[in-house]
N, C-alpha and C. Protein backbone atom coordinates (compact mmCIF):
# COMPACT_ATOMS: atom_id res chain seq x y z
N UNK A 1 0.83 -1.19 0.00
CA UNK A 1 0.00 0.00 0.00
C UNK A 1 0.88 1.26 0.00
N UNK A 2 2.31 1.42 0.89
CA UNK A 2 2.83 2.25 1.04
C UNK A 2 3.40 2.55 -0.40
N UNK A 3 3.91 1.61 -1.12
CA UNK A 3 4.27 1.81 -2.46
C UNK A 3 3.61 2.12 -3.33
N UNK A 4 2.55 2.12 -2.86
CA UNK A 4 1.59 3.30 -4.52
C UNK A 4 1.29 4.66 -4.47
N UNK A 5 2.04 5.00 -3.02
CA UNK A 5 2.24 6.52 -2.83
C UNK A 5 2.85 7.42 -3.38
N UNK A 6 4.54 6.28 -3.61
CA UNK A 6 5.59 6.75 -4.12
C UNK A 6 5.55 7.40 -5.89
N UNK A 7 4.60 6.72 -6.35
CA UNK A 7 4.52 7.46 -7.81
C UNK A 7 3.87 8.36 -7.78
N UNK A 8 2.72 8.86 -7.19
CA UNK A 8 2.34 10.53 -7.22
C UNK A 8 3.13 11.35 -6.76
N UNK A 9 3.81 10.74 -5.53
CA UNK A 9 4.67 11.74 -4.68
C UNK A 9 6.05 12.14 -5.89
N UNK A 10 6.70 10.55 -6.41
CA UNK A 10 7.55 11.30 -7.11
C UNK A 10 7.26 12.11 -8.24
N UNK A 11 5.83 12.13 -8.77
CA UNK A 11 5.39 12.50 -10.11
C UNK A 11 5.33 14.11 -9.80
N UNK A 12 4.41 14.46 -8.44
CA UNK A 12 4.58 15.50 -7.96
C UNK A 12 5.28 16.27 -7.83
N UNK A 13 6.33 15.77 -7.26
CA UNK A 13 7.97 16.36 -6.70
C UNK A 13 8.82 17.07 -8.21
N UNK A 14 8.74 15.92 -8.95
CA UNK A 14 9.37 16.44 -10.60
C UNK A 14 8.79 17.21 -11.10
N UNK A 15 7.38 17.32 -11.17
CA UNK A 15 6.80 18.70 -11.99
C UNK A 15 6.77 19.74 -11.56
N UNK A 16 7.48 19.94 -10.09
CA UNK A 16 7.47 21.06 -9.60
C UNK A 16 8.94 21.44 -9.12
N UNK A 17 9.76 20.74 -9.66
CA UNK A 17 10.99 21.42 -9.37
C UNK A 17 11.86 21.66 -10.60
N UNK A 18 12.51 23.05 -10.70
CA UNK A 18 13.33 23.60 -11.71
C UNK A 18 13.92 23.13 -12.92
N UNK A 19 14.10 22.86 -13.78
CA UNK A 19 15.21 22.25 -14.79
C UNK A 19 16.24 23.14 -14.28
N UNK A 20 18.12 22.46 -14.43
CA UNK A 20 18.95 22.86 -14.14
C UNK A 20 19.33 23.50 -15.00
N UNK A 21 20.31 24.65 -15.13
CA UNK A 21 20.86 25.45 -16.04
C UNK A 21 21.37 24.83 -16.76
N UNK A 22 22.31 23.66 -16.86
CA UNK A 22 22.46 22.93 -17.85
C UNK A 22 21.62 22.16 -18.49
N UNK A 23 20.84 21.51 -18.34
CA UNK A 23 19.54 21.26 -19.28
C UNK A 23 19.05 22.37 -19.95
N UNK A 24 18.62 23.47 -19.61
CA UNK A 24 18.26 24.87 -20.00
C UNK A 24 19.28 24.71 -21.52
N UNK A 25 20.75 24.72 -20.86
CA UNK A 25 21.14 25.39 -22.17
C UNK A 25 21.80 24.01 -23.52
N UNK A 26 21.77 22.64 -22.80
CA UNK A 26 21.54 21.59 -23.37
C UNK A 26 20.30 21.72 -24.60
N UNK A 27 19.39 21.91 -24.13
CA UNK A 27 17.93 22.04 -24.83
C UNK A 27 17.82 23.04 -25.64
N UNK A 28 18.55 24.13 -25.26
CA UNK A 28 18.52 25.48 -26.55
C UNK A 28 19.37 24.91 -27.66
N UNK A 29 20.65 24.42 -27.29
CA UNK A 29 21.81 23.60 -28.22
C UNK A 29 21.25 22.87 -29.15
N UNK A 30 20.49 21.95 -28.85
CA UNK A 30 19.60 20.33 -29.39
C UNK A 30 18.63 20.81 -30.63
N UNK A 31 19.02 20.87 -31.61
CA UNK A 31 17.44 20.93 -32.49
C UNK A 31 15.83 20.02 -31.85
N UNK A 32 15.09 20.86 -31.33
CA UNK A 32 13.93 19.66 -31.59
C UNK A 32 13.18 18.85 -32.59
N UNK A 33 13.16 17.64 -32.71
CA UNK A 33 12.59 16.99 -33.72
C UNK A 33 11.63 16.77 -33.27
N UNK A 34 10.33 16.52 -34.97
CA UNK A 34 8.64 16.49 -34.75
C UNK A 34 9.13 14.93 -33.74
N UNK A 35 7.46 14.98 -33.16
CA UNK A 35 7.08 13.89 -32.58
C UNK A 35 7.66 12.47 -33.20
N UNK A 36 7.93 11.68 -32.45
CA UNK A 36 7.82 10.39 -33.42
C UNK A 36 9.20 10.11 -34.80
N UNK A 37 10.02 11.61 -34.46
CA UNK A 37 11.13 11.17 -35.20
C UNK A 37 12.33 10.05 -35.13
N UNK A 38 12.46 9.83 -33.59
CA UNK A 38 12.62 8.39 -33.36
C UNK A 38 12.98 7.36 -33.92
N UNK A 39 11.54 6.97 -34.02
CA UNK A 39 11.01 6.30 -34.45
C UNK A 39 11.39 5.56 -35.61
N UNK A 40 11.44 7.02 -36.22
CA UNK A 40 11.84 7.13 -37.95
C UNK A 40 13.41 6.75 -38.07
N UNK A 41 14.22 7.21 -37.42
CA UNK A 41 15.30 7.40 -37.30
C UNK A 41 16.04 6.55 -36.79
N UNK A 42 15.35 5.08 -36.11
CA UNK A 42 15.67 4.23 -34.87
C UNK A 42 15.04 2.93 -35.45
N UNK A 43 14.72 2.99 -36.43
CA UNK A 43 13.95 1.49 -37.04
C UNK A 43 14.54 0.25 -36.34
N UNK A 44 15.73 0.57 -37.04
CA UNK A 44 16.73 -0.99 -36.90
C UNK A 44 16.76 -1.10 -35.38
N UNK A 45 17.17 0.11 -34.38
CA UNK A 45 17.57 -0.26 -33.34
C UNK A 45 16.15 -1.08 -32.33
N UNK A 46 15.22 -0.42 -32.99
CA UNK A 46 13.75 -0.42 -32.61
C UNK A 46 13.78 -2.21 -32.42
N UNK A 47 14.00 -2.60 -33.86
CA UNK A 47 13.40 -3.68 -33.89
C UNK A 47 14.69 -4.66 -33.53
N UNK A 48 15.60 -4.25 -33.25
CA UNK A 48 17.02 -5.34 -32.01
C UNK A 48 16.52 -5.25 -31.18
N UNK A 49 15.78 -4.28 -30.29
CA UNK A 49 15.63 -4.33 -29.25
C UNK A 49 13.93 -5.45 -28.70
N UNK A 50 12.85 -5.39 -29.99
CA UNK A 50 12.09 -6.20 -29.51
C UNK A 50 12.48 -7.55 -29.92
N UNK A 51 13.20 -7.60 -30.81
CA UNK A 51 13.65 -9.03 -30.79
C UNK A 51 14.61 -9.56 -29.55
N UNK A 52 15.34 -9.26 -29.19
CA UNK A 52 16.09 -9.31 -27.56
C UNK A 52 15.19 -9.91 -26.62
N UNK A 53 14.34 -9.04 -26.56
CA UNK A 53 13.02 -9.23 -25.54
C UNK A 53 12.20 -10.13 -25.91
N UNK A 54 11.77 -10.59 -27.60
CA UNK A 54 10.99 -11.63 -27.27
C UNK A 54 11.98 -12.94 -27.48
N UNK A 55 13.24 -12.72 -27.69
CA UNK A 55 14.01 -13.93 -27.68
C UNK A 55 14.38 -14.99 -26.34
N UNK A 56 14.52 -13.20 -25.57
CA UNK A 56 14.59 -13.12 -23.72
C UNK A 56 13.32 -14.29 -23.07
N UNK A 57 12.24 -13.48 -23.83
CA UNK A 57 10.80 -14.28 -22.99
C UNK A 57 10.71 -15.67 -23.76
N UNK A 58 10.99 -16.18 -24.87
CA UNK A 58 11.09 -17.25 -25.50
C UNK A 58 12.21 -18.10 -24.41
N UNK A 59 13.20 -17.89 -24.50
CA UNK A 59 14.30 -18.50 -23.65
C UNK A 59 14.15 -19.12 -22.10
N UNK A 60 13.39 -18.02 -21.45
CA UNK A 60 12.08 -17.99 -20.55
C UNK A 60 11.51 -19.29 -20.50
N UNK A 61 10.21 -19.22 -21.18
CA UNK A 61 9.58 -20.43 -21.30
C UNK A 61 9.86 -21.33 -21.82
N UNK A 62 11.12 -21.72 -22.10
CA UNK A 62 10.91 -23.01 -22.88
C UNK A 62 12.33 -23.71 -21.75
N UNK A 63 13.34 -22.53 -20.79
CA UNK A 63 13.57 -23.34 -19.77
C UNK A 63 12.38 -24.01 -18.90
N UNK A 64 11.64 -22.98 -18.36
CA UNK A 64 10.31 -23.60 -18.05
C UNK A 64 9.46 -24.67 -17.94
N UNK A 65 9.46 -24.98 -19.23
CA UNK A 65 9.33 -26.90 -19.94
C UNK A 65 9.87 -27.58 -19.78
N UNK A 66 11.50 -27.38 -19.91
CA UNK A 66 11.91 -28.14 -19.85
C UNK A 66 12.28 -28.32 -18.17
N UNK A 67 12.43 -27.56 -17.55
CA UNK A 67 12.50 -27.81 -16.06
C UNK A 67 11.29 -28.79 -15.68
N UNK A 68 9.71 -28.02 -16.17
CA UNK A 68 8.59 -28.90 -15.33
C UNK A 68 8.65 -30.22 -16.58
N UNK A 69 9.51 -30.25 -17.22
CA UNK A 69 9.26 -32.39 -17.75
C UNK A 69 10.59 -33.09 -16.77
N UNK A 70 11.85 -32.41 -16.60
CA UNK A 70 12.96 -33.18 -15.65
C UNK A 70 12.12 -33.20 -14.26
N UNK A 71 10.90 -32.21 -13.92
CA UNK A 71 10.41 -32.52 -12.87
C UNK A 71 9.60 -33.81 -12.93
N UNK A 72 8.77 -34.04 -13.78
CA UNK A 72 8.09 -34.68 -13.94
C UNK A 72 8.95 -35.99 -13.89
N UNK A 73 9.86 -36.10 -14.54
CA UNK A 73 10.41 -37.44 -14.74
C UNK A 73 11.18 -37.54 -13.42
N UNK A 74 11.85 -36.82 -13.01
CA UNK A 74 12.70 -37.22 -11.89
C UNK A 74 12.03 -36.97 -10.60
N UNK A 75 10.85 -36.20 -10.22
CA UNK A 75 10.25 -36.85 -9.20
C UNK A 75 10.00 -37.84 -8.38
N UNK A 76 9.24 -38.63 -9.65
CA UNK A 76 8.96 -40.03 -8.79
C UNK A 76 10.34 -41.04 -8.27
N UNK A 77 11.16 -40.52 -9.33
CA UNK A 77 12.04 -41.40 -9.07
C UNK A 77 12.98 -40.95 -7.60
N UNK A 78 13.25 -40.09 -7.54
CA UNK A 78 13.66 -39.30 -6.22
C UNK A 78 13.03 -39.50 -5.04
N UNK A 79 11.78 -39.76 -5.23
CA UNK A 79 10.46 -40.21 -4.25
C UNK A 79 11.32 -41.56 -3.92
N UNK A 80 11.45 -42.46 -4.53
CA UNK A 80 11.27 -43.30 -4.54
C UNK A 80 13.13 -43.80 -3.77
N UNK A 81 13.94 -43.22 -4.54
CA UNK A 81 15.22 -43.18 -3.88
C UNK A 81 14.95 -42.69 -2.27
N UNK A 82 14.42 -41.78 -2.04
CA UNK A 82 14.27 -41.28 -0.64
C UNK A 82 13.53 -42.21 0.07
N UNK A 83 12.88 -43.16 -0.34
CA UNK A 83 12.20 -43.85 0.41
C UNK A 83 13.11 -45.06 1.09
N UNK A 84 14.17 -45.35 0.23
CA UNK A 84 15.27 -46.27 0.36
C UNK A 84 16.92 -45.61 1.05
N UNK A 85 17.04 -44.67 0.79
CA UNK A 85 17.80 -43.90 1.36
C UNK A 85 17.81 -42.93 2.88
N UNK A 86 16.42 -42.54 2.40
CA UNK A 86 16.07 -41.42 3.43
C UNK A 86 16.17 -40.12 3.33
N UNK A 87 15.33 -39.09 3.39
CA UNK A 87 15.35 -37.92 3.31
C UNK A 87 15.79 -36.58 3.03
N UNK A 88 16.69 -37.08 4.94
CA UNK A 88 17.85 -36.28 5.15
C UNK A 88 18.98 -36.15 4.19
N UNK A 89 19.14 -37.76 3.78
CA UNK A 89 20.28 -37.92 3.05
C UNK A 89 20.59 -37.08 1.67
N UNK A 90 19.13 -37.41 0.87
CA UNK A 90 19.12 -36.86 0.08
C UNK A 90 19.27 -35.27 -0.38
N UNK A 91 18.18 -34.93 0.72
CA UNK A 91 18.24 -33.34 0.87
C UNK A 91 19.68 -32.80 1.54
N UNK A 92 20.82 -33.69 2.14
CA UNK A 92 21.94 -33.65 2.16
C UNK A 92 22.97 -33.03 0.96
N UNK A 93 23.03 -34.31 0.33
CA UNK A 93 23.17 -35.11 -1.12
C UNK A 93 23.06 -33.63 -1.84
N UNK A 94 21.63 -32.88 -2.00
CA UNK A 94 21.51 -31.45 -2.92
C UNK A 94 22.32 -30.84 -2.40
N UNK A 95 21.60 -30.45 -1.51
CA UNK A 95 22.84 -29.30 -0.81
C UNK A 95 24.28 -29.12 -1.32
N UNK A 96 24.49 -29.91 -1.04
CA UNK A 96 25.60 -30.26 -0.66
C UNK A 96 26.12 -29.40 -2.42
N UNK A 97 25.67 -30.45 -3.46
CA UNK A 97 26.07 -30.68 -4.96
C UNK A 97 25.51 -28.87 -4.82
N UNK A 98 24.42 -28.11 -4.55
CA UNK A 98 23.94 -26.70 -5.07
C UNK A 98 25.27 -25.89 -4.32
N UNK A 99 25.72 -26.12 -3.30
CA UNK A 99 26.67 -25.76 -2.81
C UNK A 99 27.98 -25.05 -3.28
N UNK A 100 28.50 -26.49 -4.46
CA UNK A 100 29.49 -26.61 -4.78
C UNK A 100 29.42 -26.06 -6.36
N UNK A 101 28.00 -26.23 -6.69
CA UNK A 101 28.00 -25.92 -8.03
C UNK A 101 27.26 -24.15 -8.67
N UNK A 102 27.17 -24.07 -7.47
CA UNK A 102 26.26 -22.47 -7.59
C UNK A 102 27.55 -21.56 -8.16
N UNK A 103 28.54 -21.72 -7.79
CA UNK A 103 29.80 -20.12 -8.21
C UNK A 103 29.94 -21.32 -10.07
N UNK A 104 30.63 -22.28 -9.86
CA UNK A 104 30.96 -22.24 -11.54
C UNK A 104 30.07 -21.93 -12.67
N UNK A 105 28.28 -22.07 -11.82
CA UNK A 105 27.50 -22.06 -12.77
C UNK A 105 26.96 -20.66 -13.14
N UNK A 106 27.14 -19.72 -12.35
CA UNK A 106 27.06 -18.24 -12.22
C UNK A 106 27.95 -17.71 -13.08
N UNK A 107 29.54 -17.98 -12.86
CA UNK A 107 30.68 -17.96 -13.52
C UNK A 107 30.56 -18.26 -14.98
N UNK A 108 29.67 -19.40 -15.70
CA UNK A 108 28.93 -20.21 -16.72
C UNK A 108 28.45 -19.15 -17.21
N UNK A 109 27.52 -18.49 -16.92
CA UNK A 109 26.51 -17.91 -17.62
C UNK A 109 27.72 -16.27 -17.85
C-alpha cells in the first residue's frame, strides 16, 4: 500500500521542481525533432531491441518446460530413492552438490 504513494509523490515532486541550467542550455543547443522522429530514425535499433526481448521471454519459457518435464520425470524417481535412502540424506546429497556448483554455474553464464 505504502508503495503506490511513491509514484504521485515522485510525479509530484518532478513537476514542480526547476530544470537545471544545464539542461536549460543543453535544450537550446539540441534541435527539436517532430514527434515520433525516433522512431523514424531508430527502425533498426527499434526492432534489435524487440527481438532481444521476445528472444529473452522465449528463452524464458521453454527453460520452463523443460525444467517442469525433468520434474516430472525425476520426481517419482527421487520419491522413490528417498524412500530407500532417506530424506535427510538426500536433501543432504543437494545441498551439498547446489553448494558446490552455484559459483561455476554463475561464472557459466
Amino acid at each position: 500500500m505504502f508503495s503506490l504513494l511513491i509514484g504521485p509523490v515522485g510525479y509530484y515532486i518532478r513537476s514542480h521542481l526547476d530544470e537545471t541550467p544545464e539542461f536549460i542550455a543543453n535544450r537550446a543547443q539540441t534541435k527539436v525533432s517532430e514527434p515520433g522522429a525516433s522512431f523514424s530514425n531508430q527502425w533498426a535499433n527499434l526492432v534489435l531491441a524487440i527481438g532481444i526481448v521476445a528472444q529473452s521471454t522465449v528463452g524464458v519459457y521453454v527453460l520452463q518446460l523443460l525444467d517442469r518435464g525433468l520434474q516430472f520425470i525425476f520426481s517419482p524417481l527421487m520419491g522413490a530413492l528417498s524412500d530407500k535412502l532417506g530424506r535427510i540424506r538426500i536433501m543432504l546429497g543437494t545441498s551439498i552438490f547446489m553448494g558446490v556448483a552455484i559459483y561455476p554455474m554463475f561464472a557459466w553464464l
